[in-house]
PDB file of N, CA and C in Angstrom:
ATOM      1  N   UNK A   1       9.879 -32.058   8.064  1.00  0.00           N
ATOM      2  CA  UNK A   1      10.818 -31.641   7.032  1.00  0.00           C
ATOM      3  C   UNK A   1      10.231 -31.965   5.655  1.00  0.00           C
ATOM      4  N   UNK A   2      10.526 -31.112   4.652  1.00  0.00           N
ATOM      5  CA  UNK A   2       9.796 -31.448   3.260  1.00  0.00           C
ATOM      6  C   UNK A   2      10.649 -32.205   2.827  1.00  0.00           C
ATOM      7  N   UNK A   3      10.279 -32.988   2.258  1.00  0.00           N
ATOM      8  CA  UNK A   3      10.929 -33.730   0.900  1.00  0.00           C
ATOM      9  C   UNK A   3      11.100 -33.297  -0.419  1.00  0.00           C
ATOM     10  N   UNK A   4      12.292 -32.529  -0.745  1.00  0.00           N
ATOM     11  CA  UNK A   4      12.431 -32.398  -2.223  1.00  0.00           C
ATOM     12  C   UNK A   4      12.613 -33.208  -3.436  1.00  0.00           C
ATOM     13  N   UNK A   5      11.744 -33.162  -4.485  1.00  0.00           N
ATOM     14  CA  UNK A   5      11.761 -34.429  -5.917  1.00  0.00           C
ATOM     15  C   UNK A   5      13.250 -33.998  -6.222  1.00  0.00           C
ATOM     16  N   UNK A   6      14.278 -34.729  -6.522  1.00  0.00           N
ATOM     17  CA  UNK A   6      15.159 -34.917  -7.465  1.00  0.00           C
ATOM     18  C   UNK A   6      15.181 -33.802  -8.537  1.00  0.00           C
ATOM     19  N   UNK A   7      16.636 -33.308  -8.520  1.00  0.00           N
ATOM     20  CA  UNK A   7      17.001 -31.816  -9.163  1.00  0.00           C
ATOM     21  C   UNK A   7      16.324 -32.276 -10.668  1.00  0.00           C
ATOM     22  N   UNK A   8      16.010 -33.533 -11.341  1.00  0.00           N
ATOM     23  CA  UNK A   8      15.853 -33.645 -12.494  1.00  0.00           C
ATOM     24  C   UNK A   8      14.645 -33.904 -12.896  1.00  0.00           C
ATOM     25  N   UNK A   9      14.015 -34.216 -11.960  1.00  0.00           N
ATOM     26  CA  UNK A   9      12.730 -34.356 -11.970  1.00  0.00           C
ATOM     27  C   UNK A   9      11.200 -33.397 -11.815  1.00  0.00           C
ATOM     28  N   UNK A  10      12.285 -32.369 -11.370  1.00  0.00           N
ATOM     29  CA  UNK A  10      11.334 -30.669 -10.857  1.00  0.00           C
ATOM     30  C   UNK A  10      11.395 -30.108 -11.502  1.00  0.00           C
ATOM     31  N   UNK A  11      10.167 -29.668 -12.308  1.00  0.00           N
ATOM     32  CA  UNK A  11      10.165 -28.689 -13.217  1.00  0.00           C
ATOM     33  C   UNK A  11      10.210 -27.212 -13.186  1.00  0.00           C
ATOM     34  N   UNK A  12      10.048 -27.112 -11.585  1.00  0.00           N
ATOM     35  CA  UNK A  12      10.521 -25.386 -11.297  1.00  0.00           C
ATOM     36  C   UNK A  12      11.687 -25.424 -10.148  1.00  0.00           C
ATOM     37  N   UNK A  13      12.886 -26.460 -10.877  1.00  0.00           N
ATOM     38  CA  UNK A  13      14.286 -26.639  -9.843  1.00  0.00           C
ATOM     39  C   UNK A  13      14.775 -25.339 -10.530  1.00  0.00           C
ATOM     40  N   UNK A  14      14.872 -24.567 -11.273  1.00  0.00           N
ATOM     41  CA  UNK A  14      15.379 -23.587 -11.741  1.00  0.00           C
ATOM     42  C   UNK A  14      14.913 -21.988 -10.743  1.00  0.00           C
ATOM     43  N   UNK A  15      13.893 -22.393 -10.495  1.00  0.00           N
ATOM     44  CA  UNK A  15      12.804 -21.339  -9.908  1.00  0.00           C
ATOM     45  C   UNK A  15      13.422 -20.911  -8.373  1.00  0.00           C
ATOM     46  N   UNK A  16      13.561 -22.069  -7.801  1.00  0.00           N
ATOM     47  CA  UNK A  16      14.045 -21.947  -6.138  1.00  0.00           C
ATOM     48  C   UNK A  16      15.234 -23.002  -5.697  1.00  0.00           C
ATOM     49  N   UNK A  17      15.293 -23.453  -6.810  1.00  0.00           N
ATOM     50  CA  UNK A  17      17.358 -24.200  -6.291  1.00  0.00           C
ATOM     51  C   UNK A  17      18.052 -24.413  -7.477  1.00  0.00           C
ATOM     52  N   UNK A  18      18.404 -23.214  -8.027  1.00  0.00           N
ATOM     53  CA  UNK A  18      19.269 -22.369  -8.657  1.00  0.00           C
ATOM     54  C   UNK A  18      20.861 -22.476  -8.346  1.00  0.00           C
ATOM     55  N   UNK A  19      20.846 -22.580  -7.005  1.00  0.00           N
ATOM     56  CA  UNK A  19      22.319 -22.487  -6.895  1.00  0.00           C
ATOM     57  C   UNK A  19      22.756 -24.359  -6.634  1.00  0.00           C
ATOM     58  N   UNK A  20      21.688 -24.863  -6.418  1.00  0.00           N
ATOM     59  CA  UNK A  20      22.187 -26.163  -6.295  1.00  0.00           C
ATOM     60  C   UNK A  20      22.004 -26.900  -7.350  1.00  0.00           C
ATOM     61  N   UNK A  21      20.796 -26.610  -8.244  1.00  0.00           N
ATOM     62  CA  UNK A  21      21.659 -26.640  -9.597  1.00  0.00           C
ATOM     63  C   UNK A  21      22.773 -27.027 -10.358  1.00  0.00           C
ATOM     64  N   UNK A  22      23.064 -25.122  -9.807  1.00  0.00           N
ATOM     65  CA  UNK A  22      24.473 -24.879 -10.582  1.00  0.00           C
ATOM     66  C   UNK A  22      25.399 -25.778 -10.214  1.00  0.00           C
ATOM     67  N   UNK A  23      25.301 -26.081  -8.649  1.00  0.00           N
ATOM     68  CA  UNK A  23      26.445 -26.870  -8.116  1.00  0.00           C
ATOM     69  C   UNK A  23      26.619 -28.491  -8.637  1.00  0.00           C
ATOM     70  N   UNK A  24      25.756 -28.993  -9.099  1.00  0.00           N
ATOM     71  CA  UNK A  24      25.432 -29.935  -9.793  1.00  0.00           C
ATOM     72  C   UNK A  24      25.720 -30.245 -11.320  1.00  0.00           C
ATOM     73  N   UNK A  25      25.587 -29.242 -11.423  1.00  0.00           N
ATOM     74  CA  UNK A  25      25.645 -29.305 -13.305  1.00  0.00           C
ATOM     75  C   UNK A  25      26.371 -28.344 -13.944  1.00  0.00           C
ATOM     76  N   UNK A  26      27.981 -28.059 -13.539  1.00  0.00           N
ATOM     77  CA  UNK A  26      28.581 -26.389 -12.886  1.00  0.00           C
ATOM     78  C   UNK A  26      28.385 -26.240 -14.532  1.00  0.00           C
ATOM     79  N   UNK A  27      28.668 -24.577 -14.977  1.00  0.00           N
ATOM     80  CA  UNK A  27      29.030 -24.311 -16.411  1.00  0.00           C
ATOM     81  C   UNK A  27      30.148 -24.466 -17.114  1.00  0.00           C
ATOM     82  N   UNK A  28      30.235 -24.452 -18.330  1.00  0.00           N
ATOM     83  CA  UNK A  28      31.060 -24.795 -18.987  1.00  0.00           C
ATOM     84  C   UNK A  28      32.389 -23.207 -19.127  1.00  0.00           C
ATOM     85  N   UNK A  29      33.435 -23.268 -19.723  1.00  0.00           N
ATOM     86  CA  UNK A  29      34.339 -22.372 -19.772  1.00  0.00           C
ATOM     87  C   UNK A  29      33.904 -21.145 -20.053  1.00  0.00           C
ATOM     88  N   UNK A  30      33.709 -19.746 -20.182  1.00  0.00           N
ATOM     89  CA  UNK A  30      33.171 -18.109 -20.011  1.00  0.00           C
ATOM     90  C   UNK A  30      31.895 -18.645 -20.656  1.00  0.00           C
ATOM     91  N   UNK A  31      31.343 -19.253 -19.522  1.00  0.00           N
ATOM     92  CA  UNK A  31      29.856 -19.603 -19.311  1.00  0.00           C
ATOM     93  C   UNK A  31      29.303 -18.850 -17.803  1.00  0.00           C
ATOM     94  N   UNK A  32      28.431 -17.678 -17.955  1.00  0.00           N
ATOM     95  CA  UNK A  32      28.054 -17.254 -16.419  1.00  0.00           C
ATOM     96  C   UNK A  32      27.068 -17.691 -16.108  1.00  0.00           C
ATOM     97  N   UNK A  33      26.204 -17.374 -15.261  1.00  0.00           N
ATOM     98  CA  UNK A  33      25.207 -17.215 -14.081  1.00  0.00           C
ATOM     99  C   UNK A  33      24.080 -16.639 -14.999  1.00  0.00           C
ATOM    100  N   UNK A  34      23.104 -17.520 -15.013  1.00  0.00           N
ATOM    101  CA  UNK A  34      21.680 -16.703 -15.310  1.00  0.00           C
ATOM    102  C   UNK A  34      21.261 -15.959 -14.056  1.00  0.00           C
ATOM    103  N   UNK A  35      21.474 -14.668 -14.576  1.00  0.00           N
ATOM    104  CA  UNK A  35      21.452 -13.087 -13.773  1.00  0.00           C
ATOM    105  C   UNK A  35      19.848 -13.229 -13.095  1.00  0.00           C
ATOM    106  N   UNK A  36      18.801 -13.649 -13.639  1.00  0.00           N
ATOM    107  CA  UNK A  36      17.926 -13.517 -14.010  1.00  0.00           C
ATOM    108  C   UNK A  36      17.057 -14.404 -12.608  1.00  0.00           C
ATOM    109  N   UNK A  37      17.578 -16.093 -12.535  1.00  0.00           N
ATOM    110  CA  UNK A  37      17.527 -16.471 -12.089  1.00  0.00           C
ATOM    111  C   UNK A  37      17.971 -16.892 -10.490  1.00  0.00           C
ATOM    112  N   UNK A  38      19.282 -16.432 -10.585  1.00  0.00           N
ATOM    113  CA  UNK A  38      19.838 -15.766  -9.257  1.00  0.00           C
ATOM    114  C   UNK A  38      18.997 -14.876  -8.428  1.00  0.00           C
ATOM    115  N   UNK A  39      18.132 -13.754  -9.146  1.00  0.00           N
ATOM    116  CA  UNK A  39      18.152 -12.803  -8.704  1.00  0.00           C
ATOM    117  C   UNK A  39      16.357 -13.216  -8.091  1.00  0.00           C
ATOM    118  N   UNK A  40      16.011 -14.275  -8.326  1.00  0.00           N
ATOM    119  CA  UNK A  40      14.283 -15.262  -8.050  1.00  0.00           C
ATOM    120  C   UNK A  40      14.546 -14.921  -6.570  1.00  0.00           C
ATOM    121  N   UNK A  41      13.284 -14.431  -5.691  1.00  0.00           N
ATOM    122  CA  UNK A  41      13.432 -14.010  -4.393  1.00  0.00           C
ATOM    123  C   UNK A  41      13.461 -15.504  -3.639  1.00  0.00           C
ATOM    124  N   UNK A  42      13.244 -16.908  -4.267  1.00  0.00           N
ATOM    125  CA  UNK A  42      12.848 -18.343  -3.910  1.00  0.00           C
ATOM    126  C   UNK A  42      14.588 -18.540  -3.782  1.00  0.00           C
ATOM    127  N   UNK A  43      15.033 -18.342  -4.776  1.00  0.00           N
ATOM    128  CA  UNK A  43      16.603 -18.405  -4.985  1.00  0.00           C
ATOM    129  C   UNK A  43      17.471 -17.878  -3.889  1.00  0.00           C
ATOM    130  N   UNK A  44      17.043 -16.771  -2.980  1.00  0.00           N
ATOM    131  CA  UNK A  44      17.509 -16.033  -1.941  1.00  0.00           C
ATOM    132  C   UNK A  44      17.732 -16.785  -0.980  1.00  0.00           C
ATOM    133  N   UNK A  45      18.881 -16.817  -0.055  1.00  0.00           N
ATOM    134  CA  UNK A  45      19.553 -17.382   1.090  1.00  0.00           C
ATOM    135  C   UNK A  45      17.670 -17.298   1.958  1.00  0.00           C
ATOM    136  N   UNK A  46      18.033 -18.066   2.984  1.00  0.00           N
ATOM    137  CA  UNK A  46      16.687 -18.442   4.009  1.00  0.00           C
ATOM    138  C   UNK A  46      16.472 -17.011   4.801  1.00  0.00           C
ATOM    139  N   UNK A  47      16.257 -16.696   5.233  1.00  0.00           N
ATOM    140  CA  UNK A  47      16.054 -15.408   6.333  1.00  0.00           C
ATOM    141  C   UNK A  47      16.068 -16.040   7.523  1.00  0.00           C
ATOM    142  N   UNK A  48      16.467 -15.371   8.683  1.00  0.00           N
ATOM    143  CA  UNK A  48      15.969 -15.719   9.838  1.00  0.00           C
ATOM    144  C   UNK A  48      14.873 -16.066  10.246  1.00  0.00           C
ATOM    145  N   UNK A  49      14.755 -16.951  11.293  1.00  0.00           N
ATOM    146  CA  UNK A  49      13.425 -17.645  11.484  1.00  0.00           C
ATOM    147  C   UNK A  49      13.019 -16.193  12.314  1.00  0.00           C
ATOM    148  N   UNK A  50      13.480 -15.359  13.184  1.00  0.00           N
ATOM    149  CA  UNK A  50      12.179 -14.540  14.138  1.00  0.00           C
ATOM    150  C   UNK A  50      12.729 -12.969  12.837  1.00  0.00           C
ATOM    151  N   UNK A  51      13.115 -12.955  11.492  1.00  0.00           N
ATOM    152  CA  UNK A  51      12.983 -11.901  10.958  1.00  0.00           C
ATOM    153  C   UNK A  51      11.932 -11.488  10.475  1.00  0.00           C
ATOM    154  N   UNK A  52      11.234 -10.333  10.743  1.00  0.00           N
ATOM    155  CA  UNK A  52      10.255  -9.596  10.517  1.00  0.00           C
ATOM    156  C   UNK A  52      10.232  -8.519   9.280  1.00  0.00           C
ATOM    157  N   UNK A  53      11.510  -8.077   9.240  1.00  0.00           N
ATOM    158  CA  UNK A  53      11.654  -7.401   7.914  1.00  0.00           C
ATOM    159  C   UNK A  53      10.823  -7.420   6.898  1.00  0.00           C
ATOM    160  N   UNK A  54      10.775  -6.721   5.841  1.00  0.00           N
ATOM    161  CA  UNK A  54       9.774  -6.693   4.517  1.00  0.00           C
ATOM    162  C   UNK A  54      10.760  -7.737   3.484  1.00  0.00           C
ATOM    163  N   UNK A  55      11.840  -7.583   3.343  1.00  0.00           N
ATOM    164  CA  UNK A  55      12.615  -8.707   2.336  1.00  0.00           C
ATOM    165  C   UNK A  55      12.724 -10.343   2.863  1.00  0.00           C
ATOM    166  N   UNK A  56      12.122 -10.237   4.521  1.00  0.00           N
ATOM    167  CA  UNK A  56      12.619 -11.543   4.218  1.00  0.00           C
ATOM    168  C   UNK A  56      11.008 -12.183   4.193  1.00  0.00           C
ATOM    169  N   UNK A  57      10.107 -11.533   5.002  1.00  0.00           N
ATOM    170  CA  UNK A  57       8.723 -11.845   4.577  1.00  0.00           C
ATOM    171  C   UNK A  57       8.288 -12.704   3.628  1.00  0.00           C
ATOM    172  N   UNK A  58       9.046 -11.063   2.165  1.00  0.00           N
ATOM    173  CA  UNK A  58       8.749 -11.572   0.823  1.00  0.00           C
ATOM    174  C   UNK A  58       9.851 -12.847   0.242  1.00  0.00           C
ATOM    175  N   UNK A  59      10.505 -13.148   1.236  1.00  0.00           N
ATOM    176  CA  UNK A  59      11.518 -14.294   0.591  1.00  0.00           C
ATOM    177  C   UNK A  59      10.446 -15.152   1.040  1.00  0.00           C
ATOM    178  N   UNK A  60      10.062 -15.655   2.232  1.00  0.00           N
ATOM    179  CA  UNK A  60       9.423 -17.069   2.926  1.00  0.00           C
ATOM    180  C   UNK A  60       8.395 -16.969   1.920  1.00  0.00           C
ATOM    181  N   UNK A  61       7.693 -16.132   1.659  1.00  0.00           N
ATOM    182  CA  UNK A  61       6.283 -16.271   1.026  1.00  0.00           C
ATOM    183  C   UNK A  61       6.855 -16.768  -0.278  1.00  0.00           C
ATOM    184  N   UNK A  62       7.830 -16.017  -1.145  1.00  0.00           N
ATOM    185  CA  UNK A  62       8.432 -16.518  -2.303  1.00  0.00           C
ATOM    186  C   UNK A  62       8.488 -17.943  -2.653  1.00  0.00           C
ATOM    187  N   UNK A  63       9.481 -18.675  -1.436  1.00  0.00           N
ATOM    188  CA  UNK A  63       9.680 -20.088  -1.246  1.00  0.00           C
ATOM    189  C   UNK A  63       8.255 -20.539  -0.954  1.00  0.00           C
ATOM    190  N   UNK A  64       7.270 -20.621  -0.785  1.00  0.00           N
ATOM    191  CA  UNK A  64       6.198 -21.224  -0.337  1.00  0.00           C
ATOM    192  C   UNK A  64       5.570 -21.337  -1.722  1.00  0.00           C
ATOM    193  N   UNK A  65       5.452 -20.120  -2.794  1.00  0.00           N
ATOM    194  CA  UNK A  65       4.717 -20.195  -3.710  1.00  0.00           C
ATOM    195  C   UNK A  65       5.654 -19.503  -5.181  1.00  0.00           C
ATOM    196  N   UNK A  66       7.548 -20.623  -5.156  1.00  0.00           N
ATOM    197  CA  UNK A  66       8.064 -20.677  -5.927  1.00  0.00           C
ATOM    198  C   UNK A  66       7.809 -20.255  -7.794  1.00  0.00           C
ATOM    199  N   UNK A  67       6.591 -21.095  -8.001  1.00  0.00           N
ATOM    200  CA  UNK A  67       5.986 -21.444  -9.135  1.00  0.00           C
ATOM    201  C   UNK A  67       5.394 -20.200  -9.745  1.00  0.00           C
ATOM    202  N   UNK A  68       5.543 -18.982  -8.399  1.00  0.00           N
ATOM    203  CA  UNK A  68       5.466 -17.525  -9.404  1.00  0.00           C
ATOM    204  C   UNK A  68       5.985 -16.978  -9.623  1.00  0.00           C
ATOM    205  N   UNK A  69       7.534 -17.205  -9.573  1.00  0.00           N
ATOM    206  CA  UNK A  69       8.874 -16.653  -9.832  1.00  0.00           C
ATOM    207  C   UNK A  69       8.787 -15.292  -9.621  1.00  0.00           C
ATOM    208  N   UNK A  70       8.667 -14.892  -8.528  1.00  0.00           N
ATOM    209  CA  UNK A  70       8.653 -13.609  -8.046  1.00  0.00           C
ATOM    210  C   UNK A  70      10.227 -12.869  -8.171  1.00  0.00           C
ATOM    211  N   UNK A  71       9.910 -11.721  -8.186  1.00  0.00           N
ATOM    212  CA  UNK A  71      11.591 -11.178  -8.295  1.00  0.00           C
ATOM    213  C   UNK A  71      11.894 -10.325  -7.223  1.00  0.00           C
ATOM    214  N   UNK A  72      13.016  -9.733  -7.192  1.00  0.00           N
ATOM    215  CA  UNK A  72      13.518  -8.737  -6.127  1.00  0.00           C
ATOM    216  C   UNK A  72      12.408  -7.419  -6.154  1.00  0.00           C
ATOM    217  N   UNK A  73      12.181  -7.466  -7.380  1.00  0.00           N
ATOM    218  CA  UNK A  73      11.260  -5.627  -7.432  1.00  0.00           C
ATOM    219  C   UNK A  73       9.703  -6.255  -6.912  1.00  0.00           C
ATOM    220  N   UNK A  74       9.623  -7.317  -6.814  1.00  0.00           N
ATOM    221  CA  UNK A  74       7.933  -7.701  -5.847  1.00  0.00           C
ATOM    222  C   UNK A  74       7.687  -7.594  -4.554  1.00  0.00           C
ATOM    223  N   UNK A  75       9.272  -7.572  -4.072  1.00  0.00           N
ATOM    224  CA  UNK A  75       8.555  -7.093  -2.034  1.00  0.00           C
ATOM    225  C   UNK A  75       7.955  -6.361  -2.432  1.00  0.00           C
ATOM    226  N   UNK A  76       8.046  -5.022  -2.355  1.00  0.00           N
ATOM    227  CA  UNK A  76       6.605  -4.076  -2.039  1.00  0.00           C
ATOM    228  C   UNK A  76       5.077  -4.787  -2.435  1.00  0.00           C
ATOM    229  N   UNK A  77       4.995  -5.580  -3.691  1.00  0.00           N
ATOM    230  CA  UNK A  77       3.860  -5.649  -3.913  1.00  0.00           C
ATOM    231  C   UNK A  77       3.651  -7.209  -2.975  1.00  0.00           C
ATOM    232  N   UNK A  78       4.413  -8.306  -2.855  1.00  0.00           N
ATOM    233  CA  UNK A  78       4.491  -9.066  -1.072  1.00  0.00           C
ATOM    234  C   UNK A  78       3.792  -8.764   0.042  1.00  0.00           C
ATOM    235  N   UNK A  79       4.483  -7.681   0.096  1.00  0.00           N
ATOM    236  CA  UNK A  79       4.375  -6.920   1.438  1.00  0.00           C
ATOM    237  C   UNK A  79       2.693  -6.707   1.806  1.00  0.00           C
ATOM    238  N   UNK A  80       2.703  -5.737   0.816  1.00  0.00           N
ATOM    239  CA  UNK A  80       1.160  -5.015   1.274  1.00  0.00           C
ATOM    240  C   UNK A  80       0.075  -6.027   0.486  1.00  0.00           C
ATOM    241  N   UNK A  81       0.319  -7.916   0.127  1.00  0.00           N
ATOM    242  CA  UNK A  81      -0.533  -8.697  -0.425  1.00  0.00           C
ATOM    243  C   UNK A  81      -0.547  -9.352   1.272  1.00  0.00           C
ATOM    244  N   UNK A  82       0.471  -9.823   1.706  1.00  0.00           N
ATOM    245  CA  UNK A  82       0.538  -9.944   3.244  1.00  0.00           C
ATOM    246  C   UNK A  82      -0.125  -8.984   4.158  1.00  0.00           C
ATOM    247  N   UNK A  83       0.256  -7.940   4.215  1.00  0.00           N
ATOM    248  CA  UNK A  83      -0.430  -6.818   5.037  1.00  0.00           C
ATOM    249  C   UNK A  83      -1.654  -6.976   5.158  1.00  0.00           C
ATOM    250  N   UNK A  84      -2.425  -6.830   4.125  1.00  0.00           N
ATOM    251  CA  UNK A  84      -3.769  -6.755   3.714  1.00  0.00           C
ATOM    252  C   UNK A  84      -4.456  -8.204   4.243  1.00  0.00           C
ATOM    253  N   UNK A  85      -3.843  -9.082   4.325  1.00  0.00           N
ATOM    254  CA  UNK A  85      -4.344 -10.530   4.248  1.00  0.00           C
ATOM    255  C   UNK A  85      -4.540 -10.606   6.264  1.00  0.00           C
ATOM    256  N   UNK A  86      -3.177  -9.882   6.964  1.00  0.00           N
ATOM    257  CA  UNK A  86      -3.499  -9.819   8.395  1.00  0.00           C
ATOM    258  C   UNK A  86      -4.004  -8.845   8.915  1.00  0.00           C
ATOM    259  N   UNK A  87      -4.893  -7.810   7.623  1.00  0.00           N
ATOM    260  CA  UNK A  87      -5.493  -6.626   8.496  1.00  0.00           C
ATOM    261  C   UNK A  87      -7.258  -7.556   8.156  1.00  0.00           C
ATOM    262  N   UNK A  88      -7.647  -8.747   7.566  1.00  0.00           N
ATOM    263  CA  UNK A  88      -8.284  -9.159   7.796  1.00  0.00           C
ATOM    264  C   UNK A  88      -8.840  -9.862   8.634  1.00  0.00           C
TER     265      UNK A  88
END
């Protein structure tokens, strides 16, 4: 199991725990959701462990390499960086 540093201590806690975060430090009164950040493919619920899909692929790979804040419009380019890597 990994060990995560302390929400205050991570400098890319914004990047891939976003919502725990929020849950931590909730907003203030017609204060929303950085749209932006929500939408970080690292930020995305876990996928199934035997899912094969192209979104959740690009989610695991996301979470693995957080620190490039990948977004929703990067599966495709995920995908075929993976593809390419097991047609080697």
């Amino acid at each position: 199991m990994v060990v995560l540093p302390p929400l205050s201590k991570d400098p890319y806690v914004l990047a891939y725990r976003y919502r725990e975060y929020m849950a931590q430090k909730p907003r203030r009164p017609r204060e929303s959701n950085n749209a932006y950040h929500e939408t970080l493919l690292a930020n995305q619920p876990d996928p199934a462990r035997d899912a094969t899909d192209a979104r959740s692929r690009a989610i695991r790979y996301a979470k693995e390499h957080h620190e490039c804040y990948y977004e929703i419009k990067h599966i495709n380019m995920i995908v075929q960086m993976l593809d390419d890597r097991e047609a080697q």
